[in-house]
PDB file of N, CA and C in Angstrom:
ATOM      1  N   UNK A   1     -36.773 -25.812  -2.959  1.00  0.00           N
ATOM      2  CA  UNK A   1     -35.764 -25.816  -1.917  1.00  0.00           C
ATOM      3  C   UNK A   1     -34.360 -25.707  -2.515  1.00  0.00           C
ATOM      4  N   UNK A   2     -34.531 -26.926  -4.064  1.00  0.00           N
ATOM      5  CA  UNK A   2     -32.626 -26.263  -4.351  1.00  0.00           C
ATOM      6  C   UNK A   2     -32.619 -24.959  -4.797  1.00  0.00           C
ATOM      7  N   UNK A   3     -33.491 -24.503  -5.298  1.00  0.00           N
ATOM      8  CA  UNK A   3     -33.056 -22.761  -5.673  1.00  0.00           C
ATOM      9  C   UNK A   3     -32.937 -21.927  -4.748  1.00  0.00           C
ATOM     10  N   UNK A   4     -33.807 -22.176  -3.366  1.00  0.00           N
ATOM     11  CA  UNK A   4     -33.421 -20.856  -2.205  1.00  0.00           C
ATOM     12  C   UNK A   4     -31.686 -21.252  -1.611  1.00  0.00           C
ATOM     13  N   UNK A   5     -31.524 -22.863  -1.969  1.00  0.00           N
ATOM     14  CA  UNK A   5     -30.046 -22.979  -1.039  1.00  0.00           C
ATOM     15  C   UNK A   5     -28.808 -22.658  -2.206  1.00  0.00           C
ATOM     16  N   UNK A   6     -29.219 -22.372  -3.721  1.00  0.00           N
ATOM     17  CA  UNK A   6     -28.509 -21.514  -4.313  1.00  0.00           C
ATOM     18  C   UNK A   6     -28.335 -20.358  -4.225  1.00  0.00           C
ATOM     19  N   UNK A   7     -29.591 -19.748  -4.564  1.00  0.00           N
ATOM     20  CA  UNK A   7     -29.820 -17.839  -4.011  1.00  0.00           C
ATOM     21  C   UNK A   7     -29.119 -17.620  -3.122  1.00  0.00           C
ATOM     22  N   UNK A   8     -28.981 -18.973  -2.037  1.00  0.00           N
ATOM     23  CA  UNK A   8     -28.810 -18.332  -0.583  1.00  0.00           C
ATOM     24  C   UNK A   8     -26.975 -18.143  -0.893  1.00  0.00           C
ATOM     25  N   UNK A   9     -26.625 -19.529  -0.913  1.00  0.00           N
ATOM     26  CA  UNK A   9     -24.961 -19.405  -1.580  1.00  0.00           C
ATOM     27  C   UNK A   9     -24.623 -18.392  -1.830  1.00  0.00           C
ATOM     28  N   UNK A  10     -24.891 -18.394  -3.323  1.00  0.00           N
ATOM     29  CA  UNK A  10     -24.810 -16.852  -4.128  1.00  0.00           C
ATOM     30  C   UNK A  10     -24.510 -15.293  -3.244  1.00  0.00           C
ATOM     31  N   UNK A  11     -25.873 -15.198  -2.606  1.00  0.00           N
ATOM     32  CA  UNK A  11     -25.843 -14.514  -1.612  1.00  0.00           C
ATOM     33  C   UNK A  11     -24.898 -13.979  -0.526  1.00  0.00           C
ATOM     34  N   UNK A  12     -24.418 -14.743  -0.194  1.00  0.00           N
ATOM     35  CA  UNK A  12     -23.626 -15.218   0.778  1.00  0.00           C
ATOM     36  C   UNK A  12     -21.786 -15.101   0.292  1.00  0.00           C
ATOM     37  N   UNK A  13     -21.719 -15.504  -0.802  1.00  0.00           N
ATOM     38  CA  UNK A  13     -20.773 -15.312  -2.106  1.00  0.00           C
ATOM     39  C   UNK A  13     -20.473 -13.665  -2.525  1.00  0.00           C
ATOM     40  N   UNK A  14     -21.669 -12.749  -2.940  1.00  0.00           N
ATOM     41  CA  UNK A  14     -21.397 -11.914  -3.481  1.00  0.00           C
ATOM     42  C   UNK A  14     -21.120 -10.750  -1.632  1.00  0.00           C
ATOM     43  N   UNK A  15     -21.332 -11.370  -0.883  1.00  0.00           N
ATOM     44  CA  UNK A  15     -21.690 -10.492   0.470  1.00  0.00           C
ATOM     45  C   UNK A  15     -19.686 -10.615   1.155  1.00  0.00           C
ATOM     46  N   UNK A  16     -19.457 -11.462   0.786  1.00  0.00           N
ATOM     47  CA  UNK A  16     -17.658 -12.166   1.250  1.00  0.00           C
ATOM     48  C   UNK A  16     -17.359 -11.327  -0.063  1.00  0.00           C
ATOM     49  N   UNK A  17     -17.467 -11.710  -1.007  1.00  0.00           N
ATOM     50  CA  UNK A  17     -17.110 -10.345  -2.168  1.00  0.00           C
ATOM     51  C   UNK A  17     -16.359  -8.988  -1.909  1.00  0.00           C
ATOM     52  N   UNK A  18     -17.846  -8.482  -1.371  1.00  0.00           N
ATOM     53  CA  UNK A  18     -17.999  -6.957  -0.957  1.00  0.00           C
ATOM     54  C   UNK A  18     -16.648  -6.678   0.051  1.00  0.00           C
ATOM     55  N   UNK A  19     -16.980  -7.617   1.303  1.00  0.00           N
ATOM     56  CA  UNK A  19     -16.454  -7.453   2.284  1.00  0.00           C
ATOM     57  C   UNK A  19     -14.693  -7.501   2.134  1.00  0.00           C
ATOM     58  N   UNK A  20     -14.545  -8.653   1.187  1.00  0.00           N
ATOM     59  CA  UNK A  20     -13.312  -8.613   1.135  1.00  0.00           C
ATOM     60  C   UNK A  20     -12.805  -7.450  -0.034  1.00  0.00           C
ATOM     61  N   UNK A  21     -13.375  -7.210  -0.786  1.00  0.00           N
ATOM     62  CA  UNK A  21     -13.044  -6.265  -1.709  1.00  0.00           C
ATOM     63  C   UNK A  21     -12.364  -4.848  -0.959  1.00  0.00           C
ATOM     64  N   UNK A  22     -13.319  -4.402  -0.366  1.00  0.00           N
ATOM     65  CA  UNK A  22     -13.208  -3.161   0.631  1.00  0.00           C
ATOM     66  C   UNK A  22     -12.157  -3.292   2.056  1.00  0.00           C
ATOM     67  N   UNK A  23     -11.822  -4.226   2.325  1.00  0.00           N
ATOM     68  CA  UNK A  23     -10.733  -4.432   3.166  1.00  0.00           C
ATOM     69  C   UNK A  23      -9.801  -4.083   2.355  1.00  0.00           C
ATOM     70  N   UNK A  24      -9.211  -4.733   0.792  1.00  0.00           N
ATOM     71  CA  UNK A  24      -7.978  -4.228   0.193  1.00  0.00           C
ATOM     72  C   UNK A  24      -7.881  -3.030  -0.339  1.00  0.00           C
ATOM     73  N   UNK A  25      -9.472  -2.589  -0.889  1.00  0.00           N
ATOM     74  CA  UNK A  25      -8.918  -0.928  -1.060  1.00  0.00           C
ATOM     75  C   UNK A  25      -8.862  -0.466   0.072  1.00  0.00           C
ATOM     76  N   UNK A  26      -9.275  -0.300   1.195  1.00  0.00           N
ATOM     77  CA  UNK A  26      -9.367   0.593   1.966  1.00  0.00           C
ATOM     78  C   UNK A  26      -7.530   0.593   2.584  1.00  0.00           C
ATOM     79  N   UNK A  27      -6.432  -0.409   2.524  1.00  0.00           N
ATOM     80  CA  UNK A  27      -5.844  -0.729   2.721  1.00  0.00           C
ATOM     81  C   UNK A  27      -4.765   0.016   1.638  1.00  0.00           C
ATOM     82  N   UNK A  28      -5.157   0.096   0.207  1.00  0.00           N
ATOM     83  CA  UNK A  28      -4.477   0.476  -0.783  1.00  0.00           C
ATOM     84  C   UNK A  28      -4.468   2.296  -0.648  1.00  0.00           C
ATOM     85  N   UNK A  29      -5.819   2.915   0.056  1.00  0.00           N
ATOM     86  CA  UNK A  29      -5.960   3.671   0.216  1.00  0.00           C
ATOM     87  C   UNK A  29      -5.176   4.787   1.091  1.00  0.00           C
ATOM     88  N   UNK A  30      -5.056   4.180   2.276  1.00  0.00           N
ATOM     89  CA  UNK A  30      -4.120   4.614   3.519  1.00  0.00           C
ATOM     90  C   UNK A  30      -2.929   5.250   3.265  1.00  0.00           C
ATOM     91  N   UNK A  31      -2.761   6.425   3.488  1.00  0.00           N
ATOM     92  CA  UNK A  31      -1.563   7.132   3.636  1.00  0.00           C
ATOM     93  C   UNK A  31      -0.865   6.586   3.811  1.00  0.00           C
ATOM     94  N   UNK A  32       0.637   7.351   3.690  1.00  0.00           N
ATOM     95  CA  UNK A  32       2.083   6.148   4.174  1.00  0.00           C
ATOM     96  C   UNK A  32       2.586   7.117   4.566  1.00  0.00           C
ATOM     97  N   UNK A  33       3.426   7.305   5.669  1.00  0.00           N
ATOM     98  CA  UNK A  33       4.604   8.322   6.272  1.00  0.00           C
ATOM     99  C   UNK A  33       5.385   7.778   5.989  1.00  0.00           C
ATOM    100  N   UNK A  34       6.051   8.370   4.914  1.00  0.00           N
ATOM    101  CA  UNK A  34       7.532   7.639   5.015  1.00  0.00           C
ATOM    102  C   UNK A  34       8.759   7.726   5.587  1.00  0.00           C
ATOM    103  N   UNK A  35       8.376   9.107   6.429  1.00  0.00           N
ATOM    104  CA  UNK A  35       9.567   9.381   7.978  1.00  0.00           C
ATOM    105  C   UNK A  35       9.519   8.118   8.932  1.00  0.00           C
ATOM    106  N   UNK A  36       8.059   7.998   8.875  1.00  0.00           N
ATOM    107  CA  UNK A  36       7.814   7.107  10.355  1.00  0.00           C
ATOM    108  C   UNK A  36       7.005   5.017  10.341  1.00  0.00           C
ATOM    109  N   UNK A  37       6.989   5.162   8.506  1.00  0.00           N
ATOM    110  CA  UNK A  37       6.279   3.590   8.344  1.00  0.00           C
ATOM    111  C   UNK A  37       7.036   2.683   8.803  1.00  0.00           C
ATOM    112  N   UNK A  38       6.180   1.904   9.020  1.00  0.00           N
ATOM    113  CA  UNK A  38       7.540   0.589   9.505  1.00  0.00           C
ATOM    114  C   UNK A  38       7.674  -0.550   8.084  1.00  0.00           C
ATOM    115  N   UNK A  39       8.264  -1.308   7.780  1.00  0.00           N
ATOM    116  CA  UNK A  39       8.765  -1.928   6.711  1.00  0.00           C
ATOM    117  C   UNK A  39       7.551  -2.291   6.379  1.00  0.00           C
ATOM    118  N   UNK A  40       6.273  -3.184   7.079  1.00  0.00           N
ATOM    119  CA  UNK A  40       5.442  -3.215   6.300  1.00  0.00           C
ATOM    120  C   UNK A  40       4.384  -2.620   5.629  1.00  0.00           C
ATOM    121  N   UNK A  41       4.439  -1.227   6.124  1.00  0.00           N
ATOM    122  CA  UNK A  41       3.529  -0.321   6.129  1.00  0.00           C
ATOM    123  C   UNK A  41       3.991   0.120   5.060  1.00  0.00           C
ATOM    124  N   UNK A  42       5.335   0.211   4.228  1.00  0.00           N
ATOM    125  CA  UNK A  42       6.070   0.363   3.471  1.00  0.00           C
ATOM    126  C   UNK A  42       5.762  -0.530   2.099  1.00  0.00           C
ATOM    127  N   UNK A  43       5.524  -1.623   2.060  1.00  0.00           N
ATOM    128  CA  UNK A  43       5.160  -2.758   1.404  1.00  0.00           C
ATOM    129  C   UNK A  43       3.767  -2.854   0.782  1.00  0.00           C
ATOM    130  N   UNK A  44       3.091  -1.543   1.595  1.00  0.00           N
ATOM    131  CA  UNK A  44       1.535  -1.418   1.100  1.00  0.00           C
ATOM    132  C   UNK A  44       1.588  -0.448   0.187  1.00  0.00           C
ATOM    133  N   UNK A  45       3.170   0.334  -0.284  1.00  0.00           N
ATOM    134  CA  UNK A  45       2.410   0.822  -2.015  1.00  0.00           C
ATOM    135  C   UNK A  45       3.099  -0.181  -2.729  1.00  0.00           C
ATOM    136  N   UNK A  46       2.236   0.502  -3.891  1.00  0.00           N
ATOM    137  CA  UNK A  46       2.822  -0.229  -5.273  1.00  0.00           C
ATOM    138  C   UNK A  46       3.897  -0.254  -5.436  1.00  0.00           C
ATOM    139  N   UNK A  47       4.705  -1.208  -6.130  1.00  0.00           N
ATOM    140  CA  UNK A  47       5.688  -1.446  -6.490  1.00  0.00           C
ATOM    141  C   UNK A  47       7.290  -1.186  -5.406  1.00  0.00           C
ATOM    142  N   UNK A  48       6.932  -1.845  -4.485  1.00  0.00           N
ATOM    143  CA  UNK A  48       7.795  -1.792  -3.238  1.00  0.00           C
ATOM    144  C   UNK A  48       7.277  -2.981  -2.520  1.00  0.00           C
ATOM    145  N   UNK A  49       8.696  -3.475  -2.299  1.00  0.00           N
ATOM    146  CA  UNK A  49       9.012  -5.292  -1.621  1.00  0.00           C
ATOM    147  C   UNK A  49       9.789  -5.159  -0.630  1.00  0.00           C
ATOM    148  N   UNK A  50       9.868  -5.612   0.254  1.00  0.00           N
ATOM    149  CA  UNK A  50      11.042  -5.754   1.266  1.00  0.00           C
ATOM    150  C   UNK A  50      12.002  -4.763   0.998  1.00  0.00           C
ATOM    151  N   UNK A  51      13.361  -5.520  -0.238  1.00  0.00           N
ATOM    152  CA  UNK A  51      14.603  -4.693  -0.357  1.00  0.00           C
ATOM    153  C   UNK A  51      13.847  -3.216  -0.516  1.00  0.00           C
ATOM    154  N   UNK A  52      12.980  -2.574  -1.375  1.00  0.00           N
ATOM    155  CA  UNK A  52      13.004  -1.061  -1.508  1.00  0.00           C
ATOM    156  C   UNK A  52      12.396  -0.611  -0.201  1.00  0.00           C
ATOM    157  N   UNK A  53      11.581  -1.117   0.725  1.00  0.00           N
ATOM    158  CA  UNK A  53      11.056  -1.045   1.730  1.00  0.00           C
ATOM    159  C   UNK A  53      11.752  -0.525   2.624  1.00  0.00           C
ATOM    160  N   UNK A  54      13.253  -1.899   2.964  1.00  0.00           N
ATOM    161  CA  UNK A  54      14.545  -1.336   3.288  1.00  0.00           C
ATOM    162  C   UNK A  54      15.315  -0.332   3.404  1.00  0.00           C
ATOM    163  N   UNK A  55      15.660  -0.049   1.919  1.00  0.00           N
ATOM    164  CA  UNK A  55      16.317   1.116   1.820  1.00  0.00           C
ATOM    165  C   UNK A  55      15.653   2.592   2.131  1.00  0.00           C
ATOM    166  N   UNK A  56      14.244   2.670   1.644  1.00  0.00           N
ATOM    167  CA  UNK A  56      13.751   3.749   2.081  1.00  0.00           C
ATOM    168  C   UNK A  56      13.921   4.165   3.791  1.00  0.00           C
ATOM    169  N   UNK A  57      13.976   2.696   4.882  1.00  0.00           N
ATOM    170  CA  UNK A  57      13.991   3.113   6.201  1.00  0.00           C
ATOM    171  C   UNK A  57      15.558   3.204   6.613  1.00  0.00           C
ATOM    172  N   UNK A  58      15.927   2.988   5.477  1.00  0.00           N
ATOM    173  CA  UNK A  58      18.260   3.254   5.763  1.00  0.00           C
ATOM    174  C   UNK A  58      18.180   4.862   5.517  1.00  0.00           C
ATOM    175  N   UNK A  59      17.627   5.099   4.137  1.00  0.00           N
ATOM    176  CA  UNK A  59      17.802   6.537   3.787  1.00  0.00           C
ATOM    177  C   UNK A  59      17.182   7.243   4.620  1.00  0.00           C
ATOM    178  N   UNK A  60      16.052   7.214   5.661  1.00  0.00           N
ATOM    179  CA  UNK A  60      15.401   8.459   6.504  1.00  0.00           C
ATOM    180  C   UNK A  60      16.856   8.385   7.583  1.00  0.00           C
ATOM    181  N   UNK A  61      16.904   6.894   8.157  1.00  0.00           N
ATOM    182  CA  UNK A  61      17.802   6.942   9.356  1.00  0.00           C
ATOM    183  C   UNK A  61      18.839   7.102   9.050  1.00  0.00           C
ATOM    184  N   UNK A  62      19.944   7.259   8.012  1.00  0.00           N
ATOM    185  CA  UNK A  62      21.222   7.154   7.495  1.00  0.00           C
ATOM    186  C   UNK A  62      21.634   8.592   6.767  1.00  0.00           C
ATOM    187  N   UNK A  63      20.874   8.958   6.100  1.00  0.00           N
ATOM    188  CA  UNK A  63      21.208  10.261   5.316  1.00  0.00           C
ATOM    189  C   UNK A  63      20.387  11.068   5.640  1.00  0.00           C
ATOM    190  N   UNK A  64      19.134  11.527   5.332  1.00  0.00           N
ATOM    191  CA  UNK A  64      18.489  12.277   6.457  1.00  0.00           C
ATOM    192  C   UNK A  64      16.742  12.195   5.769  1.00  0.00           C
ATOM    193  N   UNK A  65      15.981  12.740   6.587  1.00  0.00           N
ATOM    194  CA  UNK A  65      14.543  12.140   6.646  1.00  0.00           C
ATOM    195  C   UNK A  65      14.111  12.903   5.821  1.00  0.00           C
ATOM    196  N   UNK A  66      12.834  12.357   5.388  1.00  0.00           N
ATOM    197  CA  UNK A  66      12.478  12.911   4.034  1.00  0.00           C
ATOM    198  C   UNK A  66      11.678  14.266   4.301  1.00  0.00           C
ATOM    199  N   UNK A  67      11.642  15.676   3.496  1.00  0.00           N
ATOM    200  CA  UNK A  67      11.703  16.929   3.683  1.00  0.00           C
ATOM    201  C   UNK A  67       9.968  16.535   2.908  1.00  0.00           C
ATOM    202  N   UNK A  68       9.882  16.288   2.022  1.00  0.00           N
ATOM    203  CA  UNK A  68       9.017  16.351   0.950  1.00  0.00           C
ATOM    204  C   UNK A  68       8.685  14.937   0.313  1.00  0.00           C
ATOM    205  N   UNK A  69       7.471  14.478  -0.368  1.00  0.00           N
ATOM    206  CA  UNK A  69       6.857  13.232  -0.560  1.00  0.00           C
ATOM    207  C   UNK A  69       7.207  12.611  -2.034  1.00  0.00           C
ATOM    208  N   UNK A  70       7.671  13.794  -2.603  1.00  0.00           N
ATOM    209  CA  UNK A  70       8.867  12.901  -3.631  1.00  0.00           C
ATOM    210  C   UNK A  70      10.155  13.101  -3.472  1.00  0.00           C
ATOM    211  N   UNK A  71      10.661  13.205  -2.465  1.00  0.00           N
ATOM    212  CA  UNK A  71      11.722  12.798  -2.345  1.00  0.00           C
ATOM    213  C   UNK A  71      12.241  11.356  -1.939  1.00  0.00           C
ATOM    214  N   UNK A  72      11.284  10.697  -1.893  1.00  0.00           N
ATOM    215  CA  UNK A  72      11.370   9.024  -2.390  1.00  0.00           C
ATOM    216  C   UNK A  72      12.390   9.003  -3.291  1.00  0.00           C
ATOM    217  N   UNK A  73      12.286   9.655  -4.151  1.00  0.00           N
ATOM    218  CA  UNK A  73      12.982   8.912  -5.195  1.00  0.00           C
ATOM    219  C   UNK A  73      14.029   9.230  -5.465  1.00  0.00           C
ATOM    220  N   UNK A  74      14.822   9.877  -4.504  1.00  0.00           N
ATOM    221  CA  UNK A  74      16.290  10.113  -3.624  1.00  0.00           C
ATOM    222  C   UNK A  74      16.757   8.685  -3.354  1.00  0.00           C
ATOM    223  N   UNK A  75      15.558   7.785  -2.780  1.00  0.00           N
ATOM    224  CA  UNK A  75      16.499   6.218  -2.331  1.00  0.00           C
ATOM    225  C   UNK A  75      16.490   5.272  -3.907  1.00  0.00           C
ATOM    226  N   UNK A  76      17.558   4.759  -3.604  1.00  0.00           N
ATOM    227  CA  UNK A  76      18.561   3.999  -5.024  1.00  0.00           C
ATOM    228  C   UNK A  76      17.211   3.014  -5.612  1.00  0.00           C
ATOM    229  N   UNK A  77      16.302   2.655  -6.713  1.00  0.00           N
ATOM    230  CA  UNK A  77      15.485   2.218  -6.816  1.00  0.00           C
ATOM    231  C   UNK A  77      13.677   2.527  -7.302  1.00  0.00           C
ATOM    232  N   UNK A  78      14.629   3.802  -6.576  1.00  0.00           N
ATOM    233  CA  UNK A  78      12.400   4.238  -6.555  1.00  0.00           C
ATOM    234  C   UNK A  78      13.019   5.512  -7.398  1.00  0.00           C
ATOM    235  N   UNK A  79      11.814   5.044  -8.663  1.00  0.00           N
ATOM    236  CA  UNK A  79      12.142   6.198  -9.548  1.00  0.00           C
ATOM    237  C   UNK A  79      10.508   6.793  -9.828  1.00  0.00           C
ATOM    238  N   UNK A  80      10.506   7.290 -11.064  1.00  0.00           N
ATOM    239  CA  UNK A  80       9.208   7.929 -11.457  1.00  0.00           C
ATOM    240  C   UNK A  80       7.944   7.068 -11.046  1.00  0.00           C
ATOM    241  N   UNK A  81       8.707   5.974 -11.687  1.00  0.00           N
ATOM    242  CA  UNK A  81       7.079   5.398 -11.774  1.00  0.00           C
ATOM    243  C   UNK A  81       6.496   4.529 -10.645  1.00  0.00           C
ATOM    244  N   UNK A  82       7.645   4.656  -9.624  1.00  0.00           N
ATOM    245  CA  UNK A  82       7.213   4.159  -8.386  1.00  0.00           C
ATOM    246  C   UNK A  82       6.337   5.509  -7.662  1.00  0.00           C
ATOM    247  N   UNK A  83       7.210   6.787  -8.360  1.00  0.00           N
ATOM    248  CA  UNK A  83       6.523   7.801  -7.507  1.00  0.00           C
ATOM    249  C   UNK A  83       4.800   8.240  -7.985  1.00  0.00           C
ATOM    250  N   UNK A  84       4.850   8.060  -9.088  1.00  0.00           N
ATOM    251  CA  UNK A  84       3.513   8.186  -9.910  1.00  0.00           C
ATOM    252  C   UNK A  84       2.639   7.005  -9.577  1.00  0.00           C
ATOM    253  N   UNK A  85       3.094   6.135  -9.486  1.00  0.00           N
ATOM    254  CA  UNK A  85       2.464   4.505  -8.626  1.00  0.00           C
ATOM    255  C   UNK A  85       1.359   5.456  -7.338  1.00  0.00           C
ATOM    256  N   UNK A  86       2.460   5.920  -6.412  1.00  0.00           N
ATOM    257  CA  UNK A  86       1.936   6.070  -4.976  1.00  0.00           C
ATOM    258  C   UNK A  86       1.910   7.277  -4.718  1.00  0.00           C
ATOM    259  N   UNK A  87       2.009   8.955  -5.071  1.00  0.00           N
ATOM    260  CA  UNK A  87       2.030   9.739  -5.116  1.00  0.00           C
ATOM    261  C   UNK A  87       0.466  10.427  -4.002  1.00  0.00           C
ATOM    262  N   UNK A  88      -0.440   9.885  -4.646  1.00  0.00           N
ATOM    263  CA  UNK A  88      -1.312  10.392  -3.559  1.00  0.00           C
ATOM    264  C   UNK A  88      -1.823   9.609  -2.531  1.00  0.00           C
ATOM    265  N   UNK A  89      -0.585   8.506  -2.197  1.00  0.00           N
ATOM    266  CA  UNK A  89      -0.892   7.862  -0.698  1.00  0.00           C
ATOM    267  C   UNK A  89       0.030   8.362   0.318  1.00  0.00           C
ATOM    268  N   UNK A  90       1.605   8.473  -0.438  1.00  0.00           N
ATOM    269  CA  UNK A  90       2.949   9.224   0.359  1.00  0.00           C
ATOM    270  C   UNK A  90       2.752  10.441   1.107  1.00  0.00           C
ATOM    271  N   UNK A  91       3.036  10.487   2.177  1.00  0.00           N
ATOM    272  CA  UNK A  91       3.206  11.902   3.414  1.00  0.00           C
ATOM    273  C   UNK A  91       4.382  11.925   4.128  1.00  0.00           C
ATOM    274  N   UNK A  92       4.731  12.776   4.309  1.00  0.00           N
ATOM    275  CA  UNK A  92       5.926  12.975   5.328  1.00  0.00           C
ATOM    276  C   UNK A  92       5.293  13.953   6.405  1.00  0.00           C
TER     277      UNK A  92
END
């Protein structure tokens, strides 16, 4: 009996695993518009927090919307390696 209510644990353990595993990629995965994300949708690539989050939604509405998917790195902050970070999640 204690080994099936381990197995079972275990079980049960590696199954919350899975489940949660695949919620964050699938999450990491997701395109981003960066004409139209909203700040937090913004926050789901790499290496972008609030402030760069920010500025990216000043620069579409303030100077003008983004033409092309590296042109990210037009806003003050996001340079190469933010663009190489997220490159095949970014869309306009």
């Amino acid at each position: 009996m204690k080994q099936h209510t381990k197995t079972l644990t275990l079980a049960i353990m590696v199954v919350l695993a899975i489940v949660f595993a695949g919620t964050c990629c699938a999450t990491a995965m997701e395109k981003v518009n960066i004409n139209t994300a909203t700040l937090e949708q913004l926050m789901t690539l790499d290496r972008v927090g609030p402030k760069y989050a920010q500025r990216i939604i000043d620069y579409r509405e303030h100077v003008e919307p983004f033409k092309k998917p590296e042109d990210i790195m037009k806003v003050k902050g996001i340079g190469k390696k933010t663009w190489e970070a997220n490159k095949d999640r970014i869309v306009v």
